[in-house]
N, C-alpha and C. Protein backbone atom coordinates (compact mmCIF):
# COMPACT_ATOMS: atom_id res chain seq x y z
N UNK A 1 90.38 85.03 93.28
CA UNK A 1 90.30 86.41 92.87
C UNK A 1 89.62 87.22 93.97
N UNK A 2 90.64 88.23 94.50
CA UNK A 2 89.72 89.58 95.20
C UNK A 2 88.46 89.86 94.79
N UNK A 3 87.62 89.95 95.43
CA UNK A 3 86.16 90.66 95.40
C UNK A 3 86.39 92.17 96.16
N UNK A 4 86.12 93.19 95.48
CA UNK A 4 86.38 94.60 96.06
C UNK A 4 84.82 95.22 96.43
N UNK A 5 84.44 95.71 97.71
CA UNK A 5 82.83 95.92 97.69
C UNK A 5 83.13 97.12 98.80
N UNK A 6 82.00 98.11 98.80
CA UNK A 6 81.91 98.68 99.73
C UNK A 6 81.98 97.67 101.11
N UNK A 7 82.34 98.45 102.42
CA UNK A 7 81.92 97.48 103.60
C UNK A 7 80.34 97.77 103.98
N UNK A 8 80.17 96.30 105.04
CA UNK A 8 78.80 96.48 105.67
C UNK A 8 78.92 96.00 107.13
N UNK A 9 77.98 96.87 107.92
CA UNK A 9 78.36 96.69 109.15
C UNK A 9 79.05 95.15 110.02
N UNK A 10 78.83 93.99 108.74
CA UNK A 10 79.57 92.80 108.80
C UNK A 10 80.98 92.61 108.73
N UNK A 11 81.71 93.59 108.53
CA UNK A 11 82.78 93.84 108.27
C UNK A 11 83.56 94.51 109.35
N UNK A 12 83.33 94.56 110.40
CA UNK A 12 83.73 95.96 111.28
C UNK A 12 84.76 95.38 112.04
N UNK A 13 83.95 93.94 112.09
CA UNK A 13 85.32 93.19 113.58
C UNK A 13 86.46 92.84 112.68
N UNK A 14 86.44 92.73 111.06
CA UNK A 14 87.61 92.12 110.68
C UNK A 14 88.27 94.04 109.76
N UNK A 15 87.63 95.25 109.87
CA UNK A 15 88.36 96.28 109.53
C UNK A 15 89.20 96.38 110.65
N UNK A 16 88.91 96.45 111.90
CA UNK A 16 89.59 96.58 112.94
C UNK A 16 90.66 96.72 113.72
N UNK A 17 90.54 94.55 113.15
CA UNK A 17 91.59 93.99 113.56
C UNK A 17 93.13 94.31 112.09
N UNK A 18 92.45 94.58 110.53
CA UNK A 18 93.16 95.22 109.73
C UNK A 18 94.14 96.77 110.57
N UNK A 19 92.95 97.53 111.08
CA UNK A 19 93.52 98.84 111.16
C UNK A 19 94.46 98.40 112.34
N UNK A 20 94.32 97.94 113.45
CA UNK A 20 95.19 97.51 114.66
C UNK A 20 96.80 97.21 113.73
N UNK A 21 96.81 96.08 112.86
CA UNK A 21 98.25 96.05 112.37
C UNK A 21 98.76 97.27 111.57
N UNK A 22 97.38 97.77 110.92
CA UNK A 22 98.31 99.00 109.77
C UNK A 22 98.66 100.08 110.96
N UNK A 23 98.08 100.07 111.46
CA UNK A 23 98.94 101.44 112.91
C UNK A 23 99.81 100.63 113.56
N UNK A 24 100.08 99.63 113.49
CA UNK A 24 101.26 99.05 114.50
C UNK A 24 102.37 98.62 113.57
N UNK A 25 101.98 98.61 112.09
CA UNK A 25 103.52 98.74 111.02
C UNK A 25 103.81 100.02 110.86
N UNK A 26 102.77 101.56 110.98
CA UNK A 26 103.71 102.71 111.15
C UNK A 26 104.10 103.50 112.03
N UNK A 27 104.47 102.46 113.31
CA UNK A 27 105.50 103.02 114.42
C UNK A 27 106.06 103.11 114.16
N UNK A 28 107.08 102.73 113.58
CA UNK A 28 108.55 103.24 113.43
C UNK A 28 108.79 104.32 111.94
N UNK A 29 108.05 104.72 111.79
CA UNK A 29 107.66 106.18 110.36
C UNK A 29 107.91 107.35 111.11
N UNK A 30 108.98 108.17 111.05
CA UNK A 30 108.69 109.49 110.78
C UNK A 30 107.11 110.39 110.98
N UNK A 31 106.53 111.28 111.29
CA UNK A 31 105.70 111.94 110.88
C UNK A 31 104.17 110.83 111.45
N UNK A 32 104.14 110.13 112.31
CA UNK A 32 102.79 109.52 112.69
C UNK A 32 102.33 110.65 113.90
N UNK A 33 102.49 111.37 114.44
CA UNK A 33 101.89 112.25 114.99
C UNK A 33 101.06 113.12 114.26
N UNK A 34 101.52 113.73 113.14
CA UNK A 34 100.81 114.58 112.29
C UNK A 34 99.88 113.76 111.25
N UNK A 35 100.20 112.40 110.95
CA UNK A 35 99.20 111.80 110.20
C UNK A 35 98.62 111.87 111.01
N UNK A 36 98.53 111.10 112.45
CA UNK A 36 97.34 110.78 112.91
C UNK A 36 96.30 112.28 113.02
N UNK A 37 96.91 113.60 113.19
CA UNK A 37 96.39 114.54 113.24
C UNK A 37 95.14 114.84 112.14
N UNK A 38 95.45 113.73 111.13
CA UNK A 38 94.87 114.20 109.28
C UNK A 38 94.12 113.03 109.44
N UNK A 39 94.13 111.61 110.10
CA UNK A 39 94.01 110.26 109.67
C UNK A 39 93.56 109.33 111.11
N UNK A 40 93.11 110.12 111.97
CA UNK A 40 93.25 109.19 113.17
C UNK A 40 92.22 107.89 113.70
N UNK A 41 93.16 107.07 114.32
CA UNK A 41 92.43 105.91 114.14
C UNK A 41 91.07 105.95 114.51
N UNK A 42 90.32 104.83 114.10
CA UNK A 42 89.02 104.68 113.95
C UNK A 42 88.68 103.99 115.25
N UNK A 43 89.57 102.89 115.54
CA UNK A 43 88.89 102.26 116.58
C UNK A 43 87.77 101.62 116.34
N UNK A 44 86.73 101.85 117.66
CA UNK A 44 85.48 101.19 117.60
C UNK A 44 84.21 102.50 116.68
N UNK A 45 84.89 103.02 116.11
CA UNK A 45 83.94 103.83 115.28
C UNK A 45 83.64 103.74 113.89
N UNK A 46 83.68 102.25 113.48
CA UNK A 46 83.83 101.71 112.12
C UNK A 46 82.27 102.02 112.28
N UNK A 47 81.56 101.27 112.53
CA UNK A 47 79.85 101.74 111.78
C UNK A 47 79.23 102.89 111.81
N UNK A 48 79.87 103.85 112.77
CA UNK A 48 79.56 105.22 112.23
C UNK A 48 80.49 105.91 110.62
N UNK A 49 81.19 105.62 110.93
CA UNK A 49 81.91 105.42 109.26
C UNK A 49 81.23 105.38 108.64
N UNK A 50 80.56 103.73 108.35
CA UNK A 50 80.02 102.85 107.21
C UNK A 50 78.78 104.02 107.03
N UNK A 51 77.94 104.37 107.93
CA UNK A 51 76.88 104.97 108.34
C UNK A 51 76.92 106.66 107.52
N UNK A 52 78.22 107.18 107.32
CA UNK A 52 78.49 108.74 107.56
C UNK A 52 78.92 108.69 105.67
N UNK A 53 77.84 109.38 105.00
CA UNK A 53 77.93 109.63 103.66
C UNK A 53 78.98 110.36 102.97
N UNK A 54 79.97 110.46 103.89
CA UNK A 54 81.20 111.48 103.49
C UNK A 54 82.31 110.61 103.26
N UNK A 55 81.95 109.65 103.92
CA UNK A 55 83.19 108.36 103.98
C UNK A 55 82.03 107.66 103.30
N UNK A 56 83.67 106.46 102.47
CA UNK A 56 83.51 104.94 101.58
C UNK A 56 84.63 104.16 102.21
N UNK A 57 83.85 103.44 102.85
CA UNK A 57 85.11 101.91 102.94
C UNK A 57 85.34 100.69 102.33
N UNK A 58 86.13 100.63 101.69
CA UNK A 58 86.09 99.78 100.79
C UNK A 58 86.76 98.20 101.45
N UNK A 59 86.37 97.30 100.99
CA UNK A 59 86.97 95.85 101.60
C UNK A 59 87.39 94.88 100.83
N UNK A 60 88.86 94.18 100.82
CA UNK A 60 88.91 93.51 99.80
C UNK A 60 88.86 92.31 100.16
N UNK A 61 87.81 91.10 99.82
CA UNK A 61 87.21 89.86 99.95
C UNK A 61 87.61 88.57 99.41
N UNK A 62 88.85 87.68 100.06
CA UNK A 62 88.61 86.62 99.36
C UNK A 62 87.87 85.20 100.24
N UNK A 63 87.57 84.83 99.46
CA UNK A 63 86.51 83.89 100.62
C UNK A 63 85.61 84.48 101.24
N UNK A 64 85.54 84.36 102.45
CA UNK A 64 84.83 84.93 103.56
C UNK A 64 85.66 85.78 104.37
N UNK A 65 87.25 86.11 104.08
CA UNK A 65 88.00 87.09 104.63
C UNK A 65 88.45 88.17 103.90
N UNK A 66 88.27 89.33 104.94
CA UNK A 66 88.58 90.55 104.69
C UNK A 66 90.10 90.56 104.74
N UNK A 67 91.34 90.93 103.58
CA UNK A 67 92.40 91.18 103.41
C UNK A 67 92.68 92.18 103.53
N UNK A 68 91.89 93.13 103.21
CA UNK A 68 92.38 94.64 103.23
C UNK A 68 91.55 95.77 103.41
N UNK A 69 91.89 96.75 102.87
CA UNK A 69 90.35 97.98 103.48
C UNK A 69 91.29 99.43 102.74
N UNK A 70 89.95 100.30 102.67
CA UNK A 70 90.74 101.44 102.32
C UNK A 70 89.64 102.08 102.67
N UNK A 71 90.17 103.32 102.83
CA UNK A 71 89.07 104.11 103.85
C UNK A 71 89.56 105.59 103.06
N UNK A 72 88.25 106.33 102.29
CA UNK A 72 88.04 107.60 101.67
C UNK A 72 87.21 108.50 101.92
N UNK A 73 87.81 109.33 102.26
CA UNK A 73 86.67 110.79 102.88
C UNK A 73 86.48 111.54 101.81
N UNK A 74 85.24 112.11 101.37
CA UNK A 74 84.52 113.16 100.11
C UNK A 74 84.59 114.14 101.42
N UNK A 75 85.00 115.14 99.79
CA UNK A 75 84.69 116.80 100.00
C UNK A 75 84.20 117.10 98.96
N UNK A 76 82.59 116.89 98.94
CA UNK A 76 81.46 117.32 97.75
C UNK A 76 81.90 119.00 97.21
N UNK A 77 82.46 119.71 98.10
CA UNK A 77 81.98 121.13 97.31
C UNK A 77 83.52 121.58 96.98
N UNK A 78 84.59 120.53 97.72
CA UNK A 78 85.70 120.87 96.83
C UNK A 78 86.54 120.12 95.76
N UNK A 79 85.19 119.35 95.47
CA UNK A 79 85.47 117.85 94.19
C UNK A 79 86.50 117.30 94.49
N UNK A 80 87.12 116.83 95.54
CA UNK A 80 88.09 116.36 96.38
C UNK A 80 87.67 115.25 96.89
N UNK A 81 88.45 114.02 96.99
CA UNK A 81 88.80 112.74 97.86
C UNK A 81 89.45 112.94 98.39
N UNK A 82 89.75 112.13 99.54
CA UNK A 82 90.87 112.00 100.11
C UNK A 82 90.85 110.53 100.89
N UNK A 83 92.30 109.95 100.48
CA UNK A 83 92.53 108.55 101.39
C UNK A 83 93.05 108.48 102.36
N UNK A 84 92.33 108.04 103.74
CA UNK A 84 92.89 108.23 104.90
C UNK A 84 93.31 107.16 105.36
N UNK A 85 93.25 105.62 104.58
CA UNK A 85 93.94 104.09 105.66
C UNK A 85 93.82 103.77 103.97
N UNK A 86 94.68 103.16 104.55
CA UNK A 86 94.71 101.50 103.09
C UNK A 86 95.66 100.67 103.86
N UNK A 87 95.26 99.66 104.07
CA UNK A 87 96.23 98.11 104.38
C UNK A 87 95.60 97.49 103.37
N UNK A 88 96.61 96.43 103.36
CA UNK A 88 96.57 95.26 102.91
C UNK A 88 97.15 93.89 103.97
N UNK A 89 96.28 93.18 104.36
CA UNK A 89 97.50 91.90 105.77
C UNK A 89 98.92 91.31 104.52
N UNK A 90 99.52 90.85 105.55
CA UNK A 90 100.89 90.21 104.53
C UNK A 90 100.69 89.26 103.88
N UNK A 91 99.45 88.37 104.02
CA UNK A 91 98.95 87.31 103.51
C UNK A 91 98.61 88.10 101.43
N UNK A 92 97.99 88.83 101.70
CA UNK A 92 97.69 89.69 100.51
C UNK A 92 98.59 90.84 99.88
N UNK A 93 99.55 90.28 100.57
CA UNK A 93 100.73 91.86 99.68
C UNK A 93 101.03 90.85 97.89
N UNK A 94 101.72 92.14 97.65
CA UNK A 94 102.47 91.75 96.16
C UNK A 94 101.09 90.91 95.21
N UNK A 95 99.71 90.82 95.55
CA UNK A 95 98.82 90.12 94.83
C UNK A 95 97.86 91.19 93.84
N UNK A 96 97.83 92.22 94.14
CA UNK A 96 97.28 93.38 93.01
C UNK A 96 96.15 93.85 94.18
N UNK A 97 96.17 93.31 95.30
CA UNK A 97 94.73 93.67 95.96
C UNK A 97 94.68 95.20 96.11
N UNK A 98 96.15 96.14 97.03
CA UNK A 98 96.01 97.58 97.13
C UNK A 98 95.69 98.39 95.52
N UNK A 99 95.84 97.81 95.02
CA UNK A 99 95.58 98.44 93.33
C UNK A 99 94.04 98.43 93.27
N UNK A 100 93.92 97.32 93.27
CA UNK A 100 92.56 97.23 93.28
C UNK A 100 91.60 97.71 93.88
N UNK A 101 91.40 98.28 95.36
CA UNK A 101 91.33 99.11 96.16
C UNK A 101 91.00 100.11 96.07
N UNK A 102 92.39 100.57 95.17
CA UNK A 102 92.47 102.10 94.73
C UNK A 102 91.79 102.70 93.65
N UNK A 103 91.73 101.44 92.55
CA UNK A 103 90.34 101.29 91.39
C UNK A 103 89.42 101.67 91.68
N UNK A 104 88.81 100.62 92.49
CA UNK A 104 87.55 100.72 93.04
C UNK A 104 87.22 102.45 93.73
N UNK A 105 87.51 102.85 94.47
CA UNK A 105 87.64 103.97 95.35
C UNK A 105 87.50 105.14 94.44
N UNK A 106 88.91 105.10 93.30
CA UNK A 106 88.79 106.42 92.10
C UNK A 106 87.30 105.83 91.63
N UNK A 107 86.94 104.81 90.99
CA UNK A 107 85.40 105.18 90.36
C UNK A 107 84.32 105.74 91.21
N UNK A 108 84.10 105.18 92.24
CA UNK A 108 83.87 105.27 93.00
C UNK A 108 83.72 107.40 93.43
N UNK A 109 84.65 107.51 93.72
CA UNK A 109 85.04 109.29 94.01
C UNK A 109 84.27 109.50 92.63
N UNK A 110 85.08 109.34 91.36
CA UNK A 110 84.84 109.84 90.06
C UNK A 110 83.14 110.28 90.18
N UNK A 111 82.39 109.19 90.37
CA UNK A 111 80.68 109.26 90.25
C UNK A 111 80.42 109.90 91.23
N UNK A 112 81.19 110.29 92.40
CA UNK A 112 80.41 111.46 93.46
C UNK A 112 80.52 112.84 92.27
N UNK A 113 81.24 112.94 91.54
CA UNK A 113 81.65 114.31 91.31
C UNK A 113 82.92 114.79 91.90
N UNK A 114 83.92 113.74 92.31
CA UNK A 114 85.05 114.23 92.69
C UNK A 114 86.06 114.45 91.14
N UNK A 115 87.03 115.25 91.36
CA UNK A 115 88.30 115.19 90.05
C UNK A 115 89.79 115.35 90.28
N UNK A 116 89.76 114.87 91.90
CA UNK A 116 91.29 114.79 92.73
C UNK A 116 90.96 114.06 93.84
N UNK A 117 91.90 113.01 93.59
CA UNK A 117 92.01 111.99 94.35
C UNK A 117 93.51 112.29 95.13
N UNK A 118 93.22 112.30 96.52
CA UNK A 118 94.85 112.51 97.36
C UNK A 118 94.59 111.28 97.77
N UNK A 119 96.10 111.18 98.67
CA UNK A 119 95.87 110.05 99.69
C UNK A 119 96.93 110.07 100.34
N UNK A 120 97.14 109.31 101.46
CA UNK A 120 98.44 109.98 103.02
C UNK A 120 99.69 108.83 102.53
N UNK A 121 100.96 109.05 102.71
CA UNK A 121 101.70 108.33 103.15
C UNK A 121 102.91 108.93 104.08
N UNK A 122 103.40 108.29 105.10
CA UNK A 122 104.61 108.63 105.73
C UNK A 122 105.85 108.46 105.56
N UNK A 123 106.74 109.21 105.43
CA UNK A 123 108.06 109.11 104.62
C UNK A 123 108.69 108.11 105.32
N UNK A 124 109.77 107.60 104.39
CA UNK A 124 109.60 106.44 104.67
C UNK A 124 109.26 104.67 104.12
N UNK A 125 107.50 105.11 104.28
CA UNK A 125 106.61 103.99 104.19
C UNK A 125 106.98 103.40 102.28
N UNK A 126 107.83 103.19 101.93
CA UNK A 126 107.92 102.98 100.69
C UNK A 126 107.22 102.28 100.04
N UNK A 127 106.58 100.99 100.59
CA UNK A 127 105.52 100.33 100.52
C UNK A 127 103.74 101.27 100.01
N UNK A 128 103.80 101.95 101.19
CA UNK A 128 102.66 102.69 100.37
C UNK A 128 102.76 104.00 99.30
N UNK A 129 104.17 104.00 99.57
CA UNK A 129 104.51 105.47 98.52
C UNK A 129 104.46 103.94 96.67
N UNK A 130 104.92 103.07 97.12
CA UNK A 130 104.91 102.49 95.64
C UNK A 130 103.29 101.86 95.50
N UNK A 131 102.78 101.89 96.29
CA UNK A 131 100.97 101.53 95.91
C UNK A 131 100.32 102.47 95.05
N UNK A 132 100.89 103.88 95.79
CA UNK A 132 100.81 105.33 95.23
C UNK A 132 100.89 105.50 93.60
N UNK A 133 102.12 105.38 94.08
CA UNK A 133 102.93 105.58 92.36
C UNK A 133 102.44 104.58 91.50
N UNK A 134 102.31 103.45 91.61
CA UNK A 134 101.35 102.26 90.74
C UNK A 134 100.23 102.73 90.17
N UNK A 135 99.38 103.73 90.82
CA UNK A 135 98.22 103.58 90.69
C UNK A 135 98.36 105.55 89.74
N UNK A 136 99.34 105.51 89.44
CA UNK A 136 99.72 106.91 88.83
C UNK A 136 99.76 108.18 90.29
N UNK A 137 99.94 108.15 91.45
CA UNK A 137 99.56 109.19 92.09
C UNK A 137 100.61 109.71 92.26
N UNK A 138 101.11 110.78 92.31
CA UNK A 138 102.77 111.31 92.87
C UNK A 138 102.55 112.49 94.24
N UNK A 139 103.27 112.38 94.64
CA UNK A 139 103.75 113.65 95.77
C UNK A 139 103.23 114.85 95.11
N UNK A 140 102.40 115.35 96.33
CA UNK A 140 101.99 116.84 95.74
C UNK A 140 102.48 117.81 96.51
N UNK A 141 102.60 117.55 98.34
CA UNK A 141 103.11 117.97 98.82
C UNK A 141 104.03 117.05 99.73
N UNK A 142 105.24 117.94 100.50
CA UNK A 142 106.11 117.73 101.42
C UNK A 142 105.39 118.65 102.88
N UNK A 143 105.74 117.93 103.86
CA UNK A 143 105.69 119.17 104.99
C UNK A 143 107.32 118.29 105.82
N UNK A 144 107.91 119.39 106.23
CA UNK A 144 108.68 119.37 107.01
C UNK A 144 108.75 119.94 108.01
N UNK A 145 109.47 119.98 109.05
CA UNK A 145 109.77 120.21 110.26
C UNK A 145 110.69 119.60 111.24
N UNK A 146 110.67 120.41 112.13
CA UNK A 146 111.35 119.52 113.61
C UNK A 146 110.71 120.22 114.93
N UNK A 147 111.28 118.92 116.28
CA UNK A 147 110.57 119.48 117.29
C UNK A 147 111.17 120.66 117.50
N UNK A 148 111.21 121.62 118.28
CA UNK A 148 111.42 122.61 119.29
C UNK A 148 111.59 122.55 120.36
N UNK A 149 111.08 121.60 121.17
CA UNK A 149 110.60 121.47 122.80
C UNK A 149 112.53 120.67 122.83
């Protein structure tokens, strides 16, 4: 069974190496320029994260390995969450872990005083649009466009 916990700076080398694959499964998505604009990678700036009271990272634990992560930014004065990463490795798909995740995270928001929970996906990514929808969330908005140049 998943163990779901906030992270601790023990966690940083294995969020990492998580976030390295979840940005390297949405190359080929539509619209990763403008996520990254909303969502951009973390890199080596995971313990200022862990550190920065606006963000919650959450980690999902079996054993002694980190499977997954989800990463939520508070907006205290506009009772707003927002989800900016969620993986899960392939080892942990289809097992309830991104659900769980997302549990954790809404209570989580809920006790800041949040009462809207968003979160990113890229069209496309059907995978995280059905994590979405599992967990009751639907499309609130669309943005469209094209280049110009």
């Amino acid at each position: 069974m998943f163990i779901i916990r906030e992270a601790s700076i023990t966690d940083v080398a294995s969020v990492n190496i998580l976030e390295d694959s979840a940005f390297e499964s949405l190359s080929n998505f539509r619209g990763l320029a403008q996520f990254l604009e909303t969502s951009p990678r973390i890199g080596d700036g995971w313990s200022e994260i862990i550190e920065d009271s606006k963000f919650k990272l959450f980690v999902g634990v079996l054993g002694e390995t980190v499977h997954g992560y989800l990463l939520v930014e508070i907006f205290a004065a506009l009772h707003k969450a927002l989800i900016k990463q969620v993986f899960v490795d392939s080892t942990a798909r289809q097992l309830g872990l991104g659900a769980l995740l997302i549990e954790r995270c809404e209570q989580v928001v809920r006790d800041n005083g949040c009462t809207v929970l968003e979160g990113l996906a890229l069209p496309g990514d059907r995978d995280m649009k059905n994590l979405f929808e599992r967990a009751s969330m639907s499309a609130q908005l669309l943005i469209v466009g094209k280049n110009l140049a």
